[in-house]
C-alpha atoms as a PDB file:
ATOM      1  CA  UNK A   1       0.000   0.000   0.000  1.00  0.00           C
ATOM      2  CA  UNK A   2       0.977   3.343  -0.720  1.00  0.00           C
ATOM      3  CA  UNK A   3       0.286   6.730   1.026  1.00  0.00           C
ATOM      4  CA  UNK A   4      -2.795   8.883  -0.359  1.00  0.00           C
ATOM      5  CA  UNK A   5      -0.627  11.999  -0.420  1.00  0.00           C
ATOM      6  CA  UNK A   6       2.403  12.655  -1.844  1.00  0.00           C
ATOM      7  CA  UNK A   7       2.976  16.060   0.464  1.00  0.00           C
ATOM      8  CA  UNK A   8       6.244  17.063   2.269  1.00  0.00           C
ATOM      9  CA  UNK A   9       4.895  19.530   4.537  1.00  0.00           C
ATOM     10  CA  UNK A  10       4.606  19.014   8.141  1.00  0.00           C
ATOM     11  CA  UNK A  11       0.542  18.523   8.962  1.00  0.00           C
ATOM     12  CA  UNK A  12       0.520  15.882   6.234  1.00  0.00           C
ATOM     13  CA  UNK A  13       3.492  13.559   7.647  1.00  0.00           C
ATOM     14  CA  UNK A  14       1.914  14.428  10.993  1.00  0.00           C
ATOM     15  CA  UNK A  15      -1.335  12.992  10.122  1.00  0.00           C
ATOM     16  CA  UNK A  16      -0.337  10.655   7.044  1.00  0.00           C
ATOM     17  CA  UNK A  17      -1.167   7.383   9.209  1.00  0.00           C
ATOM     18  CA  UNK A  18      -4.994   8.578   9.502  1.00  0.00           C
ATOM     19  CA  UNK A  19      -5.008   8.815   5.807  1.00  0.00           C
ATOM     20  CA  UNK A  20      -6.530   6.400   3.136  1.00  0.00           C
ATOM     21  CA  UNK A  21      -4.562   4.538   1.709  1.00  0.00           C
ATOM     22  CA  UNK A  22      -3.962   3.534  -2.221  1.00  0.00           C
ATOM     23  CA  UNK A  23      -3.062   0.813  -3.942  1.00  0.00           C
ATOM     24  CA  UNK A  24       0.308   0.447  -5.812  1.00  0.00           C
ATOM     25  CA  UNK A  25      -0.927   0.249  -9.659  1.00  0.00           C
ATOM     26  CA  UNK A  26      -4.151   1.507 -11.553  1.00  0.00           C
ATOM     27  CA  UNK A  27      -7.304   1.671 -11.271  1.00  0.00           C
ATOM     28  CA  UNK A  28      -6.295   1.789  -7.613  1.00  0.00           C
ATOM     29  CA  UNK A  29      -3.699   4.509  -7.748  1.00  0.00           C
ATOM     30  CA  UNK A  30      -4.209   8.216  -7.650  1.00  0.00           C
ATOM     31  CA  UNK A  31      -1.892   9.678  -9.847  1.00  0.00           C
ATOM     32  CA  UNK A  32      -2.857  13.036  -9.153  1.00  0.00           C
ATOM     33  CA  UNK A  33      -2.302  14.423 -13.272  1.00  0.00           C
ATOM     34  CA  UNK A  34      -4.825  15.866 -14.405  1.00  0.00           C
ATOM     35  CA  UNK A  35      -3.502  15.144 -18.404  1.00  0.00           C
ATOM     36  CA  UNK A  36      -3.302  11.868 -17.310  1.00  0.00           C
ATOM     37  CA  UNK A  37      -6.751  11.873 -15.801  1.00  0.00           C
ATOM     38  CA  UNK A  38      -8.634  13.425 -19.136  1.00  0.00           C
ATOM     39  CA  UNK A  39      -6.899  10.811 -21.009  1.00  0.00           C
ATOM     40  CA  UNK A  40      -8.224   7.901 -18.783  1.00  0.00           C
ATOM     41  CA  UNK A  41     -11.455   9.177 -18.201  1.00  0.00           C
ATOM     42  CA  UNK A  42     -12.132   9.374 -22.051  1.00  0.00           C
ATOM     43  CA  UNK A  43     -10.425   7.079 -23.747  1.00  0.00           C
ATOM     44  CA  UNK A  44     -10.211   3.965 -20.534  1.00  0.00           C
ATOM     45  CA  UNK A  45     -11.976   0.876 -20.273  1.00  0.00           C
ATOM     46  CA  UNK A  46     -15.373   1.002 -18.509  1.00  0.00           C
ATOM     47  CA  UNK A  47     -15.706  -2.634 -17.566  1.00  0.00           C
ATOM     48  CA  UNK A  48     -13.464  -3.798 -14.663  1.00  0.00           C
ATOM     49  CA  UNK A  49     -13.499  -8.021 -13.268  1.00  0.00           C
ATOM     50  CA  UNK A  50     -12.932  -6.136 -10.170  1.00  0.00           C
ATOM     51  CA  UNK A  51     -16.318  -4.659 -10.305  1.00  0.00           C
ATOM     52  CA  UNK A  52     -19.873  -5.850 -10.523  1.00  0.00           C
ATOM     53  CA  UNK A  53     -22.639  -4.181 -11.272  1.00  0.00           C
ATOM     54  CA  UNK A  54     -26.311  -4.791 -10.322  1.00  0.00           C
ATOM     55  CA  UNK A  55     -29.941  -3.498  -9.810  1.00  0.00           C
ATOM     56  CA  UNK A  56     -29.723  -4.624  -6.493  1.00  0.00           C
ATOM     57  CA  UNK A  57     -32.680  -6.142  -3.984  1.00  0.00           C
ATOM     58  CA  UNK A  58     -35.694  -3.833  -4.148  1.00  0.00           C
ATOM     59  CA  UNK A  59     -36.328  -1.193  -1.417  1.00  0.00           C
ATOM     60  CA  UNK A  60     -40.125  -1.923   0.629  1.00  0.00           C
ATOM     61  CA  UNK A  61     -42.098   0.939   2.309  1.00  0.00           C
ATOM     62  CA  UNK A  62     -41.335   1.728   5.399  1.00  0.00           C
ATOM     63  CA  UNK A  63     -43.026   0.294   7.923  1.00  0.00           C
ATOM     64  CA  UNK A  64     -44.731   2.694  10.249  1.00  0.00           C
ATOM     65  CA  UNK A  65     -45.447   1.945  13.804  1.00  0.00           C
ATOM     66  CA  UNK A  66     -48.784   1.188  15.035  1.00  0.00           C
ATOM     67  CA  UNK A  67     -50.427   3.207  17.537  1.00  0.00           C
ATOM     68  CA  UNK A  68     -50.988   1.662  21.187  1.00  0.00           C
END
């Protein structure tokens, strides 16, 4: 695992252990590049195995309570 931030200054390395963390290669890196993020964002892969997609299970009413 990497660190979220890439910072130097003080209150980051203070507080870097009660960041998120990131993974060490795409799609679970932050790069932090934003040409590099256009590019990705129109021209990468939608479908991931790491992903799955679904409708999920249906949401019921509420129940409300009944009056004693």
């Amino acid at each position: 695992m990497a660190p979220w931030l890439s910072f130097s200054s003080g209150y980051v390395l203070r507080g870097i252990d009660k960041f998120p963390k990131q993974g060490l290669v795409s799609p679970w890196r932050l790069y932090q590049n934003y040409a590099r993020d256009i590019v990705l964002l129109r021209y990468g892969a939608l479908e991931d195995d790491a992903l799955e997609f679904s409708r999920g299970a249906p949401v019921s009413a509420p129940v409300e309570p009944v009056a004693a």
